[in-house]
C-alpha atoms as a PDB file:
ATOM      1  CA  UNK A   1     106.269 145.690  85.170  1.00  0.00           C
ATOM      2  CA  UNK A   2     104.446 146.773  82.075  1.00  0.00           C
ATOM      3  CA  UNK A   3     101.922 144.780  80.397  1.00  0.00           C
ATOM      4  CA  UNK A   4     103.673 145.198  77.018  1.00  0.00           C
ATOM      5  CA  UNK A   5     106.060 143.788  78.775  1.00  0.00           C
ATOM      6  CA  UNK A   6     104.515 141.038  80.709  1.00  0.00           C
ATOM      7  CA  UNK A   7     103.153 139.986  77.422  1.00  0.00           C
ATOM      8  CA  UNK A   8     106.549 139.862  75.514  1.00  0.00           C
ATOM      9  CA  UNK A   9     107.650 137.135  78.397  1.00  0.00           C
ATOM     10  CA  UNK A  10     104.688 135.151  78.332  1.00  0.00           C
ATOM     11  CA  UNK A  11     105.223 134.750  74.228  1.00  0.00           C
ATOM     12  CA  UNK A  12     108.920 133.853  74.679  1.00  0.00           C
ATOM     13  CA  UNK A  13     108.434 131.691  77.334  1.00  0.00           C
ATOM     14  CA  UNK A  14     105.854 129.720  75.476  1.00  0.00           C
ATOM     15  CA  UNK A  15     108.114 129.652  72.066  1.00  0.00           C
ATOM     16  CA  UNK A  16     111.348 128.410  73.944  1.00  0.00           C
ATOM     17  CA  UNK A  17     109.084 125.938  75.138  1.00  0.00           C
ATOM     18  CA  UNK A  18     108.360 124.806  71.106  1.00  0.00           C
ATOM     19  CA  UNK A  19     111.436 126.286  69.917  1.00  0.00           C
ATOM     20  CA  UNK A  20     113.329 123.614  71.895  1.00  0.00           C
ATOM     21  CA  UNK A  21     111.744 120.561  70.324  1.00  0.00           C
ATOM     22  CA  UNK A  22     112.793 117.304  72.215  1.00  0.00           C
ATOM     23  CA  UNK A  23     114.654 118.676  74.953  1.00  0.00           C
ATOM     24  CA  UNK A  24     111.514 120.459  76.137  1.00  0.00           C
ATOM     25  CA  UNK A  25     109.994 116.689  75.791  1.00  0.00           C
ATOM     26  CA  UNK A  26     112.990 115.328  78.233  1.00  0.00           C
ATOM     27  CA  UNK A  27     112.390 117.906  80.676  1.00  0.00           C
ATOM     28  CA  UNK A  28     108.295 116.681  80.643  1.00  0.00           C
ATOM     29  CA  UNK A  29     109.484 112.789  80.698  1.00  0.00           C
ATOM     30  CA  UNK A  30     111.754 113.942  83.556  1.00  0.00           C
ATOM     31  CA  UNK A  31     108.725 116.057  85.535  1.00  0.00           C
ATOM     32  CA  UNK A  32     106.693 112.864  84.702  1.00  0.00           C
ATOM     33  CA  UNK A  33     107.631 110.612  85.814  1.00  0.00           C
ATOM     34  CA  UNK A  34     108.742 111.961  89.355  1.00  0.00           C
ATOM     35  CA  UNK A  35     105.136 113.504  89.674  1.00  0.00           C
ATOM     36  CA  UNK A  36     103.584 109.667  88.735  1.00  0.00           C
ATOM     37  CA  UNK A  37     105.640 108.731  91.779  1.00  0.00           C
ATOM     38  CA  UNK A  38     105.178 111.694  93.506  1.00  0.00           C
ATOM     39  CA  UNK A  39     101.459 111.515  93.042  1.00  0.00           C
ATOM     40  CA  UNK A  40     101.467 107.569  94.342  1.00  0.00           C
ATOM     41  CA  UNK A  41     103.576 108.331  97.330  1.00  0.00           C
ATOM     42  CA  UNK A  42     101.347 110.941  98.803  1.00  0.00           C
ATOM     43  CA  UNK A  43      98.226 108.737  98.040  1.00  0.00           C
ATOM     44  CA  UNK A  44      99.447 105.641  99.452  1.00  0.00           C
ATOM     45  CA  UNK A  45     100.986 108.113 102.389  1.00  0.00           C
ATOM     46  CA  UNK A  46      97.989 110.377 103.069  1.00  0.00           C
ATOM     47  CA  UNK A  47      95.705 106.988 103.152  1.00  0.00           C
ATOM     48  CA  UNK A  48      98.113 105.432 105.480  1.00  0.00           C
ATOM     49  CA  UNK A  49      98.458 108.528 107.826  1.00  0.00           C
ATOM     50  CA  UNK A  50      94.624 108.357 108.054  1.00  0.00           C
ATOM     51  CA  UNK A  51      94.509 104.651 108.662  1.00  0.00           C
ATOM     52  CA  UNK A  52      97.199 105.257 111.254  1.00  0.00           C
ATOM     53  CA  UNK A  53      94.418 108.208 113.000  1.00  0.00           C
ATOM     54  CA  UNK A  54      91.509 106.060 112.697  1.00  0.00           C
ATOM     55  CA  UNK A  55      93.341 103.466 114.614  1.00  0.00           C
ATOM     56  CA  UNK A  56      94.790 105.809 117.369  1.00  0.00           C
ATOM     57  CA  UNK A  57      91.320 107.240 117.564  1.00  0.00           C
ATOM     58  CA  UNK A  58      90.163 104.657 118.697  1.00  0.00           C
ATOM     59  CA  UNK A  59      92.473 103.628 121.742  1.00  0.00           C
ATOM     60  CA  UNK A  60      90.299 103.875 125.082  1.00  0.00           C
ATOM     61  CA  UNK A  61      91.795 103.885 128.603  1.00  0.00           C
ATOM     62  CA  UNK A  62      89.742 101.151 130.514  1.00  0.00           C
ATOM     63  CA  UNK A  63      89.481 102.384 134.227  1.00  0.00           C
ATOM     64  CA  UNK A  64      88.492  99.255 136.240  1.00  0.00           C
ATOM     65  CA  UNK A  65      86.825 100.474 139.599  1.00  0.00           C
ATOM     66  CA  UNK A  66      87.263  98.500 142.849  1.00  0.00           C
ATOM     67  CA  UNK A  67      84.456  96.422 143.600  1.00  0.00           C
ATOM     68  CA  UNK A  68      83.701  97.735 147.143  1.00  0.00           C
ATOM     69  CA  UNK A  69      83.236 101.207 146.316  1.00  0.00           C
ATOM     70  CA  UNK A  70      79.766 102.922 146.094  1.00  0.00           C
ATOM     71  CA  UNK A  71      78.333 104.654 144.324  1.00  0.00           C
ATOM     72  CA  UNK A  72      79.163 108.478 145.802  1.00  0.00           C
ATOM     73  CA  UNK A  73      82.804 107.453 145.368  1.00  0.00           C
ATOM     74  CA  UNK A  74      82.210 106.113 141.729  1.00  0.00           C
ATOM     75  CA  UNK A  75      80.750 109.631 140.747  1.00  0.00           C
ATOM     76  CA  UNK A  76      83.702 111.541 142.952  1.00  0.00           C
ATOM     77  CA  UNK A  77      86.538 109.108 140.607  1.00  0.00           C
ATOM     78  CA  UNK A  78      84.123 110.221 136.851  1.00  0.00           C
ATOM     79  CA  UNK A  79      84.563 113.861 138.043  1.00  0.00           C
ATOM     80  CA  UNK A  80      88.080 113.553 138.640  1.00  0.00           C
ATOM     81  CA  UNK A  81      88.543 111.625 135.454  1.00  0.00           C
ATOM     82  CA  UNK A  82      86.816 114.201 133.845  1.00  0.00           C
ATOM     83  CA  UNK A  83      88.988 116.894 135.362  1.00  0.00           C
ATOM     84  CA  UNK A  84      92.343 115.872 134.289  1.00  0.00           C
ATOM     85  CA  UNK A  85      93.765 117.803 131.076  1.00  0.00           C
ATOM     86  CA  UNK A  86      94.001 116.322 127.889  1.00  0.00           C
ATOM     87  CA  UNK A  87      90.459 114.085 128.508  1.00  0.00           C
ATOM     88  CA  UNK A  88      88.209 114.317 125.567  1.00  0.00           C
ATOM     89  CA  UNK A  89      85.342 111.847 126.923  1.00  0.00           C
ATOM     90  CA  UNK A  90      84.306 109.690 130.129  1.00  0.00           C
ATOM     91  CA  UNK A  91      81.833 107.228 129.731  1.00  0.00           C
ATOM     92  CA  UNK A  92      80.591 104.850 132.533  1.00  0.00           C
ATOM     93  CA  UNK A  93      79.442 101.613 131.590  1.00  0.00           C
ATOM     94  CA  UNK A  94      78.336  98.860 134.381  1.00  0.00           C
ATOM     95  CA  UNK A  95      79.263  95.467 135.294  1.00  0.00           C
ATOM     96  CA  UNK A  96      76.200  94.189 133.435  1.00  0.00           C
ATOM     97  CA  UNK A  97      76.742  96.483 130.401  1.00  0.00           C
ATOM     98  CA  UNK A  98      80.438  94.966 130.552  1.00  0.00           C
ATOM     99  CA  UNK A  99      79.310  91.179 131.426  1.00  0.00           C
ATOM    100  CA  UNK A 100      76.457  91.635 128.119  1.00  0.00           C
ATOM    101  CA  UNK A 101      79.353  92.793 126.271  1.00  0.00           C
ATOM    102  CA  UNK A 102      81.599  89.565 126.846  1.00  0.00           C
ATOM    103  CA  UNK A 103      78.553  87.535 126.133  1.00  0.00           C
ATOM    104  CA  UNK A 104      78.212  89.030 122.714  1.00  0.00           C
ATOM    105  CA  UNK A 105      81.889  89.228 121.947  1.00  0.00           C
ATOM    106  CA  UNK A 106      82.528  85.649 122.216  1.00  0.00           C
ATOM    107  CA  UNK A 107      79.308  84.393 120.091  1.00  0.00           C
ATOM    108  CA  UNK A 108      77.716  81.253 120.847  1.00  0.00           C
ATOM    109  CA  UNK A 109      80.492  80.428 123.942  1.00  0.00           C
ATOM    110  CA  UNK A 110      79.486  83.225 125.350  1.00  0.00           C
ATOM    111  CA  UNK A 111      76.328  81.719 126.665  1.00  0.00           C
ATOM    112  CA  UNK A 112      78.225  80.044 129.088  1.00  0.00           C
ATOM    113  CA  UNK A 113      78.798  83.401 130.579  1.00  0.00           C
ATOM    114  CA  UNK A 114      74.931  83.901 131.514  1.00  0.00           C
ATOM    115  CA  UNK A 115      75.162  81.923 134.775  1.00  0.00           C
ATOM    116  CA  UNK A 116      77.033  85.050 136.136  1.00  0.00           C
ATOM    117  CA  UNK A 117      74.000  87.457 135.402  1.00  0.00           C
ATOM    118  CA  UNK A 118      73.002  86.664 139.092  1.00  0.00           C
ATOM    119  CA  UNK A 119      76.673  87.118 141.033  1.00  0.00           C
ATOM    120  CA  UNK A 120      78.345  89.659 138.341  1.00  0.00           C
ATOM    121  CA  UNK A 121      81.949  88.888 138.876  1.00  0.00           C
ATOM    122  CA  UNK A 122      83.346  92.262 137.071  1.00  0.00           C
ATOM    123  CA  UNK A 123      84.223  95.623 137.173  1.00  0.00           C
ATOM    124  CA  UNK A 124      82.167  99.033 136.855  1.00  0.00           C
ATOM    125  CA  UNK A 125      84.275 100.495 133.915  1.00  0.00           C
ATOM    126  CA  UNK A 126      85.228 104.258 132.901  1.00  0.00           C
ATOM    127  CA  UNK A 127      85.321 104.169 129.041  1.00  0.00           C
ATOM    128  CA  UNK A 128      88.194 107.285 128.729  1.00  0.00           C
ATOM    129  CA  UNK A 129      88.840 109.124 125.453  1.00  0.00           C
ATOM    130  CA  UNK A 130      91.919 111.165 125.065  1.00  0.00           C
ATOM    131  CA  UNK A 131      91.960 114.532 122.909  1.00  0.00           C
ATOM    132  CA  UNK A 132      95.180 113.628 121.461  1.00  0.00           C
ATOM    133  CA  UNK A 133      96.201 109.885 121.199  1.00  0.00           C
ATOM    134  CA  UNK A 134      99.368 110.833 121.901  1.00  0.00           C
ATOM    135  CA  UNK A 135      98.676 111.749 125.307  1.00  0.00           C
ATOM    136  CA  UNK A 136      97.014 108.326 126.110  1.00  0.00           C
ATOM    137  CA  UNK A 137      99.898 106.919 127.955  1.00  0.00           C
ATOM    138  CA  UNK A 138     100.479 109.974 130.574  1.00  0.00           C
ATOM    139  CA  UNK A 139      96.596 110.241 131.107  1.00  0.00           C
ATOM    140  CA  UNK A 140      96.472 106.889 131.986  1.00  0.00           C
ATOM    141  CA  UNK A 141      99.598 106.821 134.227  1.00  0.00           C
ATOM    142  CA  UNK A 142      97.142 109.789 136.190  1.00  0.00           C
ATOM    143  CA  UNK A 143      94.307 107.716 136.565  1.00  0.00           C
ATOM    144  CA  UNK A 144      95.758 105.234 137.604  1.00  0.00           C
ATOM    145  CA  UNK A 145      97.222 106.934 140.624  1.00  0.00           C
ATOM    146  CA  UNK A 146      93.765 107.602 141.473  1.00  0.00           C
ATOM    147  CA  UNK A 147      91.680 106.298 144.556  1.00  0.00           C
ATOM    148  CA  UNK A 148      89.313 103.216 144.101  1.00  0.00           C
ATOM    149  CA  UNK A 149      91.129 102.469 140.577  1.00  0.00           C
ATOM    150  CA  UNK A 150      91.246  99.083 140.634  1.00  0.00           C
ATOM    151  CA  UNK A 151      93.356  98.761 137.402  1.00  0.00           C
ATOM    152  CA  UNK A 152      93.771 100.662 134.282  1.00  0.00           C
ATOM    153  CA  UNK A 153      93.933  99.069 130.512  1.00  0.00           C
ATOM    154  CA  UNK A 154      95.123 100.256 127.373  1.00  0.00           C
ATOM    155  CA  UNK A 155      97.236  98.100 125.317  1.00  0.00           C
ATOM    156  CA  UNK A 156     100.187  99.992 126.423  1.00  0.00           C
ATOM    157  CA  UNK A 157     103.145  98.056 124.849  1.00  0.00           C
ATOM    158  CA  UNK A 158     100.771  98.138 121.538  1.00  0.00           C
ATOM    159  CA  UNK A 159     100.080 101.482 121.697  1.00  0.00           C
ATOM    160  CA  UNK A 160     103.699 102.571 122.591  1.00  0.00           C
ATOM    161  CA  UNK A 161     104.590 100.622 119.269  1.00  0.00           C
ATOM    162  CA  UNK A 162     101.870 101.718 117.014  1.00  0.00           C
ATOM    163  CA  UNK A 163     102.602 105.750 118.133  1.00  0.00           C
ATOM    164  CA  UNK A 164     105.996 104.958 117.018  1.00  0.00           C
ATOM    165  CA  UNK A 165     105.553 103.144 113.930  1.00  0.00           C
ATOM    166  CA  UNK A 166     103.178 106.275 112.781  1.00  0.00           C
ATOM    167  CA  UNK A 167     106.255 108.494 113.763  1.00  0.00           C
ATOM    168  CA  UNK A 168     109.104 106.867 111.864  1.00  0.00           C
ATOM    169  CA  UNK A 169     106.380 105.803 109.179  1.00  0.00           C
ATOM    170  CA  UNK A 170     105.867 109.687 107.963  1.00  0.00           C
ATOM    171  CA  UNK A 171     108.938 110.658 108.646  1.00  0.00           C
ATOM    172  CA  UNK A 172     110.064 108.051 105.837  1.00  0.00           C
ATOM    173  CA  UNK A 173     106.979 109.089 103.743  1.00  0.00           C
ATOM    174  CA  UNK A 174     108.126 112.466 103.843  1.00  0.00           C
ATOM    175  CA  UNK A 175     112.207 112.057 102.979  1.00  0.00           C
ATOM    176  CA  UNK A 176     110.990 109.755  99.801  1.00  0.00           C
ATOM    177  CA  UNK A 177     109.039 112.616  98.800  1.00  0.00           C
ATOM    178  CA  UNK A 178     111.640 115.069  98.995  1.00  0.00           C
ATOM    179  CA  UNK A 179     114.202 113.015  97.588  1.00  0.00           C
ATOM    180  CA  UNK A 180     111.774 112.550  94.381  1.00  0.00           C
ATOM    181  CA  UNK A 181     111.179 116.026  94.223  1.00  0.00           C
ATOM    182  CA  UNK A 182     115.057 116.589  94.309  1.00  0.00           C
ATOM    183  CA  UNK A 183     115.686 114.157  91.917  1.00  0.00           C
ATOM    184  CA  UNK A 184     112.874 116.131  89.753  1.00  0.00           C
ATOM    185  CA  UNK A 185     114.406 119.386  90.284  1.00  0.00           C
ATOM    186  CA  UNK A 186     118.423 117.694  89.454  1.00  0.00           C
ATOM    187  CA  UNK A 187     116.813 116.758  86.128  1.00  0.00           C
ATOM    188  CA  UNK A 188     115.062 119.388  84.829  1.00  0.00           C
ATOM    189  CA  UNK A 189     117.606 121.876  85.435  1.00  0.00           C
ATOM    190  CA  UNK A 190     119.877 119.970  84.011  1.00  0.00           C
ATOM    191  CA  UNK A 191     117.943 119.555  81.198  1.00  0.00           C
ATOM    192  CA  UNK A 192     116.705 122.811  81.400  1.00  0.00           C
ATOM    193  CA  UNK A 193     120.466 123.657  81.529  1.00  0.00           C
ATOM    194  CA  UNK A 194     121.409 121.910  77.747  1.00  0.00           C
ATOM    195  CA  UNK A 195     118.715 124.650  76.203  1.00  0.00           C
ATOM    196  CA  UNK A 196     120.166 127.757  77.606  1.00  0.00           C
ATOM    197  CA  UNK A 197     123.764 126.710  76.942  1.00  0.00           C
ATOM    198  CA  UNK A 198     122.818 126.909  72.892  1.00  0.00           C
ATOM    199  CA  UNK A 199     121.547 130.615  74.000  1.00  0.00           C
ATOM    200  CA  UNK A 200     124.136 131.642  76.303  1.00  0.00           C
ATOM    201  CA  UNK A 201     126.188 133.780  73.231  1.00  0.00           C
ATOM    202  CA  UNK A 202     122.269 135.334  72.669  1.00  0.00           C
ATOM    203  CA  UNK A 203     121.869 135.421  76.727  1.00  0.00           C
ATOM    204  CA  UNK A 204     125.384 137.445  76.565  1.00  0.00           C
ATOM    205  CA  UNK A 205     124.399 139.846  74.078  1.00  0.00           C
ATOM    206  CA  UNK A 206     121.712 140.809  76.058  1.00  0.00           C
ATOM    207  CA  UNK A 207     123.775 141.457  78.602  1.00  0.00           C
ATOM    208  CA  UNK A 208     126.048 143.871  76.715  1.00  0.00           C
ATOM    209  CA  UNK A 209     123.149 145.586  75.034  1.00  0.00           C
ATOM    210  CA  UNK A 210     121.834 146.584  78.623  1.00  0.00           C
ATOM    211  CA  UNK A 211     119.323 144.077  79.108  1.00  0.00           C
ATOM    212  CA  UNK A 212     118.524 143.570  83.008  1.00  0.00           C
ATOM    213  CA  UNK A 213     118.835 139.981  84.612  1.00  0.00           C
ATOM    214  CA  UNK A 214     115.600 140.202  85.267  1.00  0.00           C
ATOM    215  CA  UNK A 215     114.442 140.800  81.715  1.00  0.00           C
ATOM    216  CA  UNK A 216     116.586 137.911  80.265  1.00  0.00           C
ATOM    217  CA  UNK A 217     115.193 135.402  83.310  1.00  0.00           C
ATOM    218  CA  UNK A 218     111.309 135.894  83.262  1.00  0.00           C
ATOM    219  CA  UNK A 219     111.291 133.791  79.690  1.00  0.00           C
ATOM    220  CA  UNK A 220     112.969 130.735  81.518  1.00  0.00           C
ATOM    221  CA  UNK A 221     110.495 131.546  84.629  1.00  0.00           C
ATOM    222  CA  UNK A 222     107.810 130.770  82.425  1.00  0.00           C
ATOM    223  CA  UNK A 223     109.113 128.295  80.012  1.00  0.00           C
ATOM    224  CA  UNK A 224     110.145 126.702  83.229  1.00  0.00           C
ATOM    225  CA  UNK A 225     106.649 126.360  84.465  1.00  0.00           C
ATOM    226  CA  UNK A 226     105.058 125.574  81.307  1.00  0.00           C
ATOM    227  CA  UNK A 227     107.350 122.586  81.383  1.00  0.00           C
ATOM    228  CA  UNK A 228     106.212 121.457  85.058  1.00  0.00           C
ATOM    229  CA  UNK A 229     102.543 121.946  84.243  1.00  0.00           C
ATOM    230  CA  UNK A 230     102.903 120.065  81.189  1.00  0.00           C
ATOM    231  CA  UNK A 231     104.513 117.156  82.840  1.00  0.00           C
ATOM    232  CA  UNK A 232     102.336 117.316  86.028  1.00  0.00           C
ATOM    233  CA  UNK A 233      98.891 116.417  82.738  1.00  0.00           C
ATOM    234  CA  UNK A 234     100.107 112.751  82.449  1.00  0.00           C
ATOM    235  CA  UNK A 235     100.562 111.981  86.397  1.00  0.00           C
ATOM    236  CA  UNK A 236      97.032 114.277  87.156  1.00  0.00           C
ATOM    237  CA  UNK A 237      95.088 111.881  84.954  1.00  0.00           C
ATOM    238  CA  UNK A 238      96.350 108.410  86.130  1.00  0.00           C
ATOM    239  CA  UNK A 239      96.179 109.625  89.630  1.00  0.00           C
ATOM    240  CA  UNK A 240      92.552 110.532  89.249  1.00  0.00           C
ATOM    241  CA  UNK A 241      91.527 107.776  86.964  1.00  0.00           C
ATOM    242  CA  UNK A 242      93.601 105.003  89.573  1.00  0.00           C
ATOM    243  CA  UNK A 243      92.437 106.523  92.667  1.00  0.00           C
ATOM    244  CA  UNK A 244      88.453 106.699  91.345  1.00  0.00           C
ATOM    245  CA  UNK A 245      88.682 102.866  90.089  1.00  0.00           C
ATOM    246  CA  UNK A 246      89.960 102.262  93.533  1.00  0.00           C
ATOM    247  CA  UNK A 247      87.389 104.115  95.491  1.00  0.00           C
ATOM    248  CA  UNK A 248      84.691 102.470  93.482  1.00  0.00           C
ATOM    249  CA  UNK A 249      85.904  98.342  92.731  1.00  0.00           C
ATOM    250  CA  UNK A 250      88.297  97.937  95.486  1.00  0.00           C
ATOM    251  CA  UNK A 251      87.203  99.830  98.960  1.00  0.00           C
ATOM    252  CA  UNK A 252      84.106  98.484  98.887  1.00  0.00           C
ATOM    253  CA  UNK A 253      85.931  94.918  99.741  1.00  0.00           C
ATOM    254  CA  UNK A 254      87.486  96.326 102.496  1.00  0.00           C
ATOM    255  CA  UNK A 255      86.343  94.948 105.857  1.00  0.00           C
ATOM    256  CA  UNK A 256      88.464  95.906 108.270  1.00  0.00           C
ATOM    257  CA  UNK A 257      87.235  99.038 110.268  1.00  0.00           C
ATOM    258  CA  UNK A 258      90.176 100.751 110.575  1.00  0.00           C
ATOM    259  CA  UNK A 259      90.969 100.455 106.804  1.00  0.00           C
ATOM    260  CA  UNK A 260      89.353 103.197 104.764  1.00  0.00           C
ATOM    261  CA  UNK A 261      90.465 105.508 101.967  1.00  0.00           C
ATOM    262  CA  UNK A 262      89.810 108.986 101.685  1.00  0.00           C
ATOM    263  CA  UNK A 263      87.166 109.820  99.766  1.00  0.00           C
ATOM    264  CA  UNK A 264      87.691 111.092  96.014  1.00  0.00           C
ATOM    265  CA  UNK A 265      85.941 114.061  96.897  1.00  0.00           C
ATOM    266  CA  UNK A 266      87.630 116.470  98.327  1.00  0.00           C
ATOM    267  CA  UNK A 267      91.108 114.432  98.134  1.00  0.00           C
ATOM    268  CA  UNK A 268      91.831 113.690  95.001  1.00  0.00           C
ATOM    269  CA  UNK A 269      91.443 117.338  93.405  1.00  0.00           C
ATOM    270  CA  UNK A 270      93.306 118.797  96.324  1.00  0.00           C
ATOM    271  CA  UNK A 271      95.889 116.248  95.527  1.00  0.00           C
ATOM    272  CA  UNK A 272      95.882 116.884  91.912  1.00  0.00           C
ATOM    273  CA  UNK A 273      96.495 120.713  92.523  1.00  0.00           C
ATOM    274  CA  UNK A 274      99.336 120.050  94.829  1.00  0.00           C
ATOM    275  CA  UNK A 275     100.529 118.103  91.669  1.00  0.00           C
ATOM    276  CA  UNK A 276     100.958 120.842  89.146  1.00  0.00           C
ATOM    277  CA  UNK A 277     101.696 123.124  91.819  1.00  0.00           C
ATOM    278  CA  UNK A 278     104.856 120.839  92.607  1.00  0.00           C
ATOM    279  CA  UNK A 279     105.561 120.458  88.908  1.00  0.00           C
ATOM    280  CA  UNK A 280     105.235 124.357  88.324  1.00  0.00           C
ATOM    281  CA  UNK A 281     107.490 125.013  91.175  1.00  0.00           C
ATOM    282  CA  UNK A 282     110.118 122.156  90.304  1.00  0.00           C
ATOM    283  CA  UNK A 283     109.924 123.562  86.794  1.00  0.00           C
ATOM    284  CA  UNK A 284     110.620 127.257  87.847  1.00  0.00           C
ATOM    285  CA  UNK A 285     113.368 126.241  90.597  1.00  0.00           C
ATOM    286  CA  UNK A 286     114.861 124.340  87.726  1.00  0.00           C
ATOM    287  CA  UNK A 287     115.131 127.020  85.527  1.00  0.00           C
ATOM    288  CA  UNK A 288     116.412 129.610  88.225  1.00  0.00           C
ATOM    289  CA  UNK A 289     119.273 127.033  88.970  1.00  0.00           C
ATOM    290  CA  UNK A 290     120.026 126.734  85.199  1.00  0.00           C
ATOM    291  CA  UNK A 291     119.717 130.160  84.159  1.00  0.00           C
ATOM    292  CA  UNK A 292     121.784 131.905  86.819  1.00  0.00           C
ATOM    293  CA  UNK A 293     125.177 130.559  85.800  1.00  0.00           C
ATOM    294  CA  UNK A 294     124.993 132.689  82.482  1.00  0.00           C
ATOM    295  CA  UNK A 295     123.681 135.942  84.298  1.00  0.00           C
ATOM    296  CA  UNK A 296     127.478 136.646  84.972  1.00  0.00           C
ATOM    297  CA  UNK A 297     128.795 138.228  81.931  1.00  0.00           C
END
């Protein structure tokens, strides 16, 4: 394509965009407001789904060993531990290391605990890590099949449910984002759709004149876009300006371990590209749906 050329599209593109007065400002409102609700979705989703991480990160498989083992056969069970695929880390921690953490777990009632420092009643314990989370369960059914495994421990009915609350939980996230970003695309291009029917007699006559389809559709290509980035400004801004207040009044008050947001920095821009990216492409898909309908003269 010729630059003359290029340049001739780019100028009607951005005149329809004027030329068209308020429905051009209907098919903003309509990007708009989808891209507000866009934009919250994927925050609130993208904070959950690392929520929902930190929290399966940090699911350990407690090996218990059998109290009359020794100590050759507690190194032979670690390397075995070790060897099984999918095992990310093995950590041994001792009866006393265990019995010290009980005492400080349970504050001042764990004093009471002390008198046991002499005739330790529990377990050496292997500490296991799994690569992926999601492998947790079959790892431990593994280890627990082992020799001088006295009993394994991992929360299993709250794991099971957690892993499938995370599953159906973005699945969910990601339908109500698609269904927004349908609903986006439904009303643009019917919006979109309004502007070109009061040009489809000037649309035809380009068509008898020789003009190629692909001649008459860059314009609405571009005015298309123009629209989307336009309407993606509004939802950029409260996105940004939201997300920093929270990262700086509200996460601060946030206690629980497992509970943190992303930080503004890297997120947020990425996020706010993805934006006008999704409200350039709804714009141009909206167009292409609109347009094509008065290609056939």
């Amino acid at each position: 394509m010729k630059l003359r050329t290029i340049n001739r599209h780019l100028r009607e593109g951005v005149k329809n965009v004027f030329r068209n007065g308020w429905m051009s400002v209907a098919s903003i409102g309509a990007v708009t407001v989808t891209l507000i609700l866009v934009g919250a979705f994927l925050t609130l989703i993208f904070n959950l789904n690392q929520m929902a991480e930190n929290v399966e990160q940090d699911v350990e498989i407690n090996t218990l060993i059998d109290l009359t083992v020794n100590k050759e056969d507690i190194l032979e069970l670690g390397d075995q531990i070790k060897a099984i695929d999918g095992v990310d880390s093995v950590l041994f921690s001792s009866k006393d290391d265990e019995l010290q953490k009980l005492i400080t777990s349970m504050g001042e009632q764990g004093k009471s605990w002390g008198l046991f420092e002499q005739d330790n009643p529990l377990n050496h314990v292997y500490i296991v890590r799994a690569k992926d989370p999601n492998q947790t369960m079959a790892i431990a059914e593994k280890i627990e099949a082992m020799d001088h495994v006295e009993e394994v421990n991992y929360g299993k009915d709250v794991v099971e449910r957690l892993f499938e609350f995370n599953k159906y939980a973005r699945i969910i996230g990601l339908v109500l984002i698609g269904g927004l970003v349908f609903t986006a695309i439904f009303l643009i291009s019917n919006t979109i759709k309004l502007t070109i029917m009061a040009r489809s007699r000037e649309i035809g006559i380009m068509k008898l004149v020789g003009a190629t389809n692909g001649f008459i559709r860059w314009p609405f290509f571009i005015e298309g876009m123009l629209l989307g980035i336009l309407g993606s400004i509004l939802p950029v801004t409260a996105i940004m300006a939201g997300y920093y207040y929270l990262i700086t009044n509200v996460s601060q008050h946030i206690t629980l371990p497992f509970v943190k947001l992303l930080p503004f920095n890297p997120f947020a821009w990425q996020l706010s590209l993805a934006i006008v990216g999704v409200g350039a492409l709804i714009g141009i898909w909206g167009s292409v749906m609109s347009v094509r309908k008065f290609l056939k003269v």
